[in-house]
N, C-alpha and C. Protein backbone atom coordinates (compact mmCIF):
# COMPACT_ATOMS: atom_id res chain seq x y z
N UNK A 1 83.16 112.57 86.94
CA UNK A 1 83.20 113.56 85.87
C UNK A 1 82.33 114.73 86.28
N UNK A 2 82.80 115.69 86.35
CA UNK A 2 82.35 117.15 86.40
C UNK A 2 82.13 117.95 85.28
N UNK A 3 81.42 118.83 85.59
CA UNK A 3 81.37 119.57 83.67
C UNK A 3 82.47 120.07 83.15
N UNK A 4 83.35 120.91 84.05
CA UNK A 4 84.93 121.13 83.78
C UNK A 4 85.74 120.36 84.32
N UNK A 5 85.40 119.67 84.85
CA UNK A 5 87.02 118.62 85.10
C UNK A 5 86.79 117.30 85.75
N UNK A 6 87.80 116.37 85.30
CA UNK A 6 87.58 115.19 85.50
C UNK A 6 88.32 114.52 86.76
N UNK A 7 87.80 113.62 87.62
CA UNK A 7 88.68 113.16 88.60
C UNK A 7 88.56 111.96 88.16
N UNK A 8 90.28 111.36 88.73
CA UNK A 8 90.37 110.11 88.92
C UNK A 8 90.44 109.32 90.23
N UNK A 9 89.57 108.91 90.90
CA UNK A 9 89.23 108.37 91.90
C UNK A 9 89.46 107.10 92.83
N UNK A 10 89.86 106.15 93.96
CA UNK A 10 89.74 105.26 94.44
C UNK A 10 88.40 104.73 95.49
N UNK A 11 88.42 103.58 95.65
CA UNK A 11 87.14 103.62 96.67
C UNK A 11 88.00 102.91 97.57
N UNK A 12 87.67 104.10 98.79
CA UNK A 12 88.16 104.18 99.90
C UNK A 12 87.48 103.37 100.84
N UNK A 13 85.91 103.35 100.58
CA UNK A 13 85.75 102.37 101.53
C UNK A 13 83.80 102.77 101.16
N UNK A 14 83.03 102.42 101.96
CA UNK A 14 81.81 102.21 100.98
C UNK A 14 80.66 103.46 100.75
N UNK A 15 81.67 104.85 101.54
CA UNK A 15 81.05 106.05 101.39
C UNK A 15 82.02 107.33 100.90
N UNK A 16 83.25 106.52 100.81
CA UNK A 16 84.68 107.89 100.41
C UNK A 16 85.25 107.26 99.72
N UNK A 17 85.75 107.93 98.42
CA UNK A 17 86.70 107.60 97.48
C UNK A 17 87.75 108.81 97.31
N UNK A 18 89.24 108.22 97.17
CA UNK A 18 90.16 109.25 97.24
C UNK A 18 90.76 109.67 95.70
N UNK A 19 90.93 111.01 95.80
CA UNK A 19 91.29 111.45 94.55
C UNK A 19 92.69 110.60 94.21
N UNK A 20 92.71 110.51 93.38
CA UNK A 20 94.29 110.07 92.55
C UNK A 20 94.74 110.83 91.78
N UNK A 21 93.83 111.73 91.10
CA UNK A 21 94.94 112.27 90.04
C UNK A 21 93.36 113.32 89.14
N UNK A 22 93.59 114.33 88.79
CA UNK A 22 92.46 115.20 88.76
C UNK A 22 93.01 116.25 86.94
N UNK A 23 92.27 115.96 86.11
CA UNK A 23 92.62 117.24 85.07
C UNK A 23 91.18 118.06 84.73
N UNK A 24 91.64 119.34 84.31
CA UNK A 24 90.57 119.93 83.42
C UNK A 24 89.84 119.30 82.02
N UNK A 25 88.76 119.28 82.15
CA UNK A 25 88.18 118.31 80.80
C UNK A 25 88.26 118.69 79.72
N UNK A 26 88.94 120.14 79.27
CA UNK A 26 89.36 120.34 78.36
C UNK A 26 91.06 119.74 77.76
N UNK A 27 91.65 119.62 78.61
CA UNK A 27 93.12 118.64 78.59
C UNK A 27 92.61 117.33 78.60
N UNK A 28 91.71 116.58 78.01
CA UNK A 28 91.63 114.87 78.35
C UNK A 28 91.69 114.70 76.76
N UNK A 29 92.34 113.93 76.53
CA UNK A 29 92.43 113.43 75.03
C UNK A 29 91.82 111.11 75.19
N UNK A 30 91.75 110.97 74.07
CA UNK A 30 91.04 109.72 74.10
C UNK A 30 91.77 108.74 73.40
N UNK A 31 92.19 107.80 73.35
CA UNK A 31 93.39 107.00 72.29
C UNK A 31 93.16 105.91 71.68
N UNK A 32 93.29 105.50 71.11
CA UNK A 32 92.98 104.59 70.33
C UNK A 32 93.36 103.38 71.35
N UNK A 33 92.71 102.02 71.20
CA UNK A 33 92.85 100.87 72.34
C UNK A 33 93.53 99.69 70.93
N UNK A 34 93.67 99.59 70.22
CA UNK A 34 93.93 98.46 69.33
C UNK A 34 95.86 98.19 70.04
N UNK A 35 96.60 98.80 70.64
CA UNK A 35 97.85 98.63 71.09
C UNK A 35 97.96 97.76 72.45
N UNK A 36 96.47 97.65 73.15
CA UNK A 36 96.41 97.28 74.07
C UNK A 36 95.96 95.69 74.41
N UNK A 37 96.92 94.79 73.73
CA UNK A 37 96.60 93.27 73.68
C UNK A 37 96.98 92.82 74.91
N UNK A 38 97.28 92.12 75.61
CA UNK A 38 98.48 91.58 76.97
C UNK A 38 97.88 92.05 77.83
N UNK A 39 97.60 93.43 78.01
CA UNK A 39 97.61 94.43 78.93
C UNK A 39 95.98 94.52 79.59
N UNK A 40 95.14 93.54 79.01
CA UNK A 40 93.73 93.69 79.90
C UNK A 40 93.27 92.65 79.26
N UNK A 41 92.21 92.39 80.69
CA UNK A 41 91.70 90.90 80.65
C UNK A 41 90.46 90.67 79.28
N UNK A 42 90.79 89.36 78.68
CA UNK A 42 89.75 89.03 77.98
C UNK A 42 88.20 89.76 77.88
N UNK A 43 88.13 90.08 77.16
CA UNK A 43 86.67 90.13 76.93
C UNK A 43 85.95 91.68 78.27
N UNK A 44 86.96 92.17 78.45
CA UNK A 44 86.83 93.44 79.22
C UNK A 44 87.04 94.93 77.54
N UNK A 45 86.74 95.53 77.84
CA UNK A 45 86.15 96.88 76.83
C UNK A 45 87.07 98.01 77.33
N UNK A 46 88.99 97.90 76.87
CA UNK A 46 89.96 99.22 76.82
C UNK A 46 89.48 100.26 76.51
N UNK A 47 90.16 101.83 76.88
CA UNK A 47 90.03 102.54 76.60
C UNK A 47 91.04 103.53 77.14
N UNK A 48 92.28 104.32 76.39
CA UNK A 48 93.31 104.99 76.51
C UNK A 48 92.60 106.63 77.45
N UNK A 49 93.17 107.06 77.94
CA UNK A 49 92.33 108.11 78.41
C UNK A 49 94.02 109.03 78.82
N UNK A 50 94.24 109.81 78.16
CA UNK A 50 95.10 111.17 78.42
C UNK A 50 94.92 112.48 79.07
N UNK A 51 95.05 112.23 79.90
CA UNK A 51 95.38 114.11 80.62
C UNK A 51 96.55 114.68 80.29
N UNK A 52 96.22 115.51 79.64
CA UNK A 52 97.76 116.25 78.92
C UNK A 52 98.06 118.01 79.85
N UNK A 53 97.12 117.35 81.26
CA UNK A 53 97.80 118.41 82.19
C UNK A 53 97.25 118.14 83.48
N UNK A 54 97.65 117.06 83.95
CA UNK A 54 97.09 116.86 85.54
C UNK A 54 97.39 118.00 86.90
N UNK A 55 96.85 117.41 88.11
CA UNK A 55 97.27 118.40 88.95
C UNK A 55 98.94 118.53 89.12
N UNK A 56 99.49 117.54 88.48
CA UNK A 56 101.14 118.00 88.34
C UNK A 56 101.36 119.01 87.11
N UNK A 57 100.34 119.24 86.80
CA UNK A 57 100.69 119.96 85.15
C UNK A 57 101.85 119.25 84.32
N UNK A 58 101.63 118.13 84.68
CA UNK A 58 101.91 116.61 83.87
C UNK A 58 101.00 115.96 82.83
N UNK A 59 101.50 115.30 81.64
CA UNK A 59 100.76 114.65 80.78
C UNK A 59 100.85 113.17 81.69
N UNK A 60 99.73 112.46 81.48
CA UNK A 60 100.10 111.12 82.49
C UNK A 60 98.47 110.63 81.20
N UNK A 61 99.00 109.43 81.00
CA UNK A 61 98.27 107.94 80.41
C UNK A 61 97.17 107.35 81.40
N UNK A 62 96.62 106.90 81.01
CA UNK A 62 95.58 105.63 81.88
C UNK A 62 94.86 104.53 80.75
N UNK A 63 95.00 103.46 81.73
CA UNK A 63 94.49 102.26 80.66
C UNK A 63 93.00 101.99 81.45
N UNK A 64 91.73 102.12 80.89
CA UNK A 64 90.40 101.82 81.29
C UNK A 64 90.24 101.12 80.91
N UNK A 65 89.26 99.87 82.02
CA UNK A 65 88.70 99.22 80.90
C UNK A 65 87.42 99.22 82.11
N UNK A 66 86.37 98.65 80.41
CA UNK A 66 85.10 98.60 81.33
C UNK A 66 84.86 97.10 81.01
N UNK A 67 83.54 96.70 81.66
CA UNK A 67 82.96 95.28 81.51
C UNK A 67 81.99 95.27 80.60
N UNK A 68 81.42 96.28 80.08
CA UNK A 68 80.52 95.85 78.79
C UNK A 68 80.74 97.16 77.49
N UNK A 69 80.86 96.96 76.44
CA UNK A 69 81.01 97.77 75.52
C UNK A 69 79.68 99.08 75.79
N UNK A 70 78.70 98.79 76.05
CA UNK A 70 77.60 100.18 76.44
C UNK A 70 78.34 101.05 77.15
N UNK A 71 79.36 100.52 78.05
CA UNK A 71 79.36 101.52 79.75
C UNK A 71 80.44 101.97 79.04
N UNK A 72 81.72 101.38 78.39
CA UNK A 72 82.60 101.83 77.43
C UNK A 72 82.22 103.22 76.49
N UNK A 73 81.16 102.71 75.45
CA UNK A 73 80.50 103.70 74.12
C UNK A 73 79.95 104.96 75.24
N UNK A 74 79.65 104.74 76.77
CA UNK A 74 78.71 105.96 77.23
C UNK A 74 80.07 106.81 77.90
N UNK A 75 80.87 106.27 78.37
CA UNK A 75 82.18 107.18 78.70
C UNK A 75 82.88 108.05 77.66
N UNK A 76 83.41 107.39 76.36
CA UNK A 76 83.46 108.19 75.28
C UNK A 76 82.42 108.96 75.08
N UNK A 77 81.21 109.00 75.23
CA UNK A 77 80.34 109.79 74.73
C UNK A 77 80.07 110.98 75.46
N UNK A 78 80.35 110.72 76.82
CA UNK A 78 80.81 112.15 77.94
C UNK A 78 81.65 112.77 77.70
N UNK A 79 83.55 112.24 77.11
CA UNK A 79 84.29 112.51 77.30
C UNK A 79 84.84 113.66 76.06
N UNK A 80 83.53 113.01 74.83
CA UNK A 80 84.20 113.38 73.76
C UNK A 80 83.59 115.17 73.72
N UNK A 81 84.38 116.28 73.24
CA UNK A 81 83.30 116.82 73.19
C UNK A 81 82.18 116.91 72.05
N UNK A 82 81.50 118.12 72.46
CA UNK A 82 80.01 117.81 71.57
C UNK A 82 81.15 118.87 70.19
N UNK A 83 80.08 118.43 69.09
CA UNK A 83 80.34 118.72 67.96
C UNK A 83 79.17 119.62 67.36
N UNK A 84 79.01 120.43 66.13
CA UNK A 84 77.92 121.29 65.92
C UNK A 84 78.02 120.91 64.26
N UNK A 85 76.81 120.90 64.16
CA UNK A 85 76.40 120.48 62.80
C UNK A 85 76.59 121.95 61.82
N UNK A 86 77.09 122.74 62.14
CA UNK A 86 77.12 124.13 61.67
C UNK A 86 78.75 124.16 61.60
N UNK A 87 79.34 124.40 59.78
CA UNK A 87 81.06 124.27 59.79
C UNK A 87 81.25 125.42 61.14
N UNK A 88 82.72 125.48 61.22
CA UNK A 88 83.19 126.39 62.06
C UNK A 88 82.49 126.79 63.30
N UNK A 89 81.29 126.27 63.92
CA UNK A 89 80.90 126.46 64.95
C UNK A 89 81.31 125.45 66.36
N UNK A 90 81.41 126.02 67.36
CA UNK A 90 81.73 125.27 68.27
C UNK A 90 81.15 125.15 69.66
N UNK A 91 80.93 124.08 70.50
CA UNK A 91 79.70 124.07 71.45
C UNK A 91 80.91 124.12 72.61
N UNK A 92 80.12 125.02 73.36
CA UNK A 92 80.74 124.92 74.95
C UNK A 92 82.33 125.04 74.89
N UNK A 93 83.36 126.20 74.47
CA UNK A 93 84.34 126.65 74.94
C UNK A 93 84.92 126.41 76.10
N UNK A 94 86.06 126.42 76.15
CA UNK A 94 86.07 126.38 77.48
C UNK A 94 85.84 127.61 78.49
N UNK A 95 85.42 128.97 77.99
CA UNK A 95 84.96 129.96 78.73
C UNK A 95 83.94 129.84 78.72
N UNK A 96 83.11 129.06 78.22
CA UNK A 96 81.57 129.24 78.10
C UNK A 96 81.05 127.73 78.77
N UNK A 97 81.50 127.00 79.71
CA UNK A 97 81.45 125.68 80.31
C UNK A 97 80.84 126.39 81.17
N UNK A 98 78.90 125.57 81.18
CA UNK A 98 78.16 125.82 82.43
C UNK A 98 78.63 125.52 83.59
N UNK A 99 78.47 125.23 84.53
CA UNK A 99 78.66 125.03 85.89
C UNK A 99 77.59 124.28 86.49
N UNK A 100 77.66 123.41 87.16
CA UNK A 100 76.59 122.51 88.18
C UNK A 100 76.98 122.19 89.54
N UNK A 101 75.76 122.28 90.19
CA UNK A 101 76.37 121.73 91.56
C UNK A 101 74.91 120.29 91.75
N UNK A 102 75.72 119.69 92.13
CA UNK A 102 74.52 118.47 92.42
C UNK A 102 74.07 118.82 93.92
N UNK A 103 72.71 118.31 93.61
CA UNK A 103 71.91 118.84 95.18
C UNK A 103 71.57 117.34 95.64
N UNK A 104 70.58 116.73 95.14
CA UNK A 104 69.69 115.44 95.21
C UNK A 104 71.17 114.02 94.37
N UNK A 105 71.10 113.02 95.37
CA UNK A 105 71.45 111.74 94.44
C UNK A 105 71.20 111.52 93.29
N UNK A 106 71.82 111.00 92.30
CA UNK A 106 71.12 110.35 91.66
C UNK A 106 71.51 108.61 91.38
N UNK A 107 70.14 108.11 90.55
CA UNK A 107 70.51 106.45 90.66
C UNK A 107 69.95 106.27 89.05
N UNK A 108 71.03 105.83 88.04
CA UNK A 108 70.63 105.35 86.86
C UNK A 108 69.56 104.35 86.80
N UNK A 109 68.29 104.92 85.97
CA UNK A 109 67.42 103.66 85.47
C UNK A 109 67.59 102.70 84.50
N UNK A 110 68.38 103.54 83.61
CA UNK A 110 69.14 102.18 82.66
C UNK A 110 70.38 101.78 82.49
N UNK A 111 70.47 100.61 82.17
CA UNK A 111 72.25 100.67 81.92
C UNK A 111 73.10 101.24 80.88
N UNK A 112 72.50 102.28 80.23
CA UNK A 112 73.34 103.12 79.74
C UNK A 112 73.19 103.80 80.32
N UNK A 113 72.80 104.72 81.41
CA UNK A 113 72.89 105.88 81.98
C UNK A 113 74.02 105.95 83.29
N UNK A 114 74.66 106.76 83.00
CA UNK A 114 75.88 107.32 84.04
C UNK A 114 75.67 108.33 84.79
């Protein structure tokens, strides 16, 4: 996850992972998981994830799942955007999306941190 856009990734091997499929994070929509019985293992934590404009400028689905409801609640919580306690106000436009470049690694100290 990037500040404007999201990749979907493989691990290629134990220092490269290959893109699969890439949208702007303003096109990612989030879906409801209660449809998703059959379709993922027991006691694993769904989550619908929509790009409603990939690098095909295609809408395309994905079924996530994570292994603990935290790592689940902290992906929605990246994905969703922020909200403003002020009616009619709105945080971070999509013309107004800072920009970052990572310099230094980083390594989560807790297990909620991504």
């Amino acid at each position: 996850l990037l500040t404007d856009l999201l990749l979907l990734t493989k691990r290629k091997n134990e220092e490269k992972f290959l893109v699969q499929d890439y949208c702007p994070r303003n096109m990612i929509q989030l879906g409801d998981t209660y449809a998703v019985s059959g379709l993922c293992e027991p006691g694993s934590f769904p989550l619908w994830l929509t790009l409603l404009q990939n690098y095909e400028s295609r809408t395309q689905e994905v079924l996530l799942t994570f292994s603990s409801r935290t790592e689940r609640d902290s992906w929605v919580d990246l994905l969703t955007p922020a909200t403003s306690q002020i009616e009619g106000e709105k945080i971070y436009e999509g013309w107004d999306c800072p920009r970052v470049t990572a310099v230094t690694p980083f390594t989560p100290e807790d297990e909620g941190e991504v």
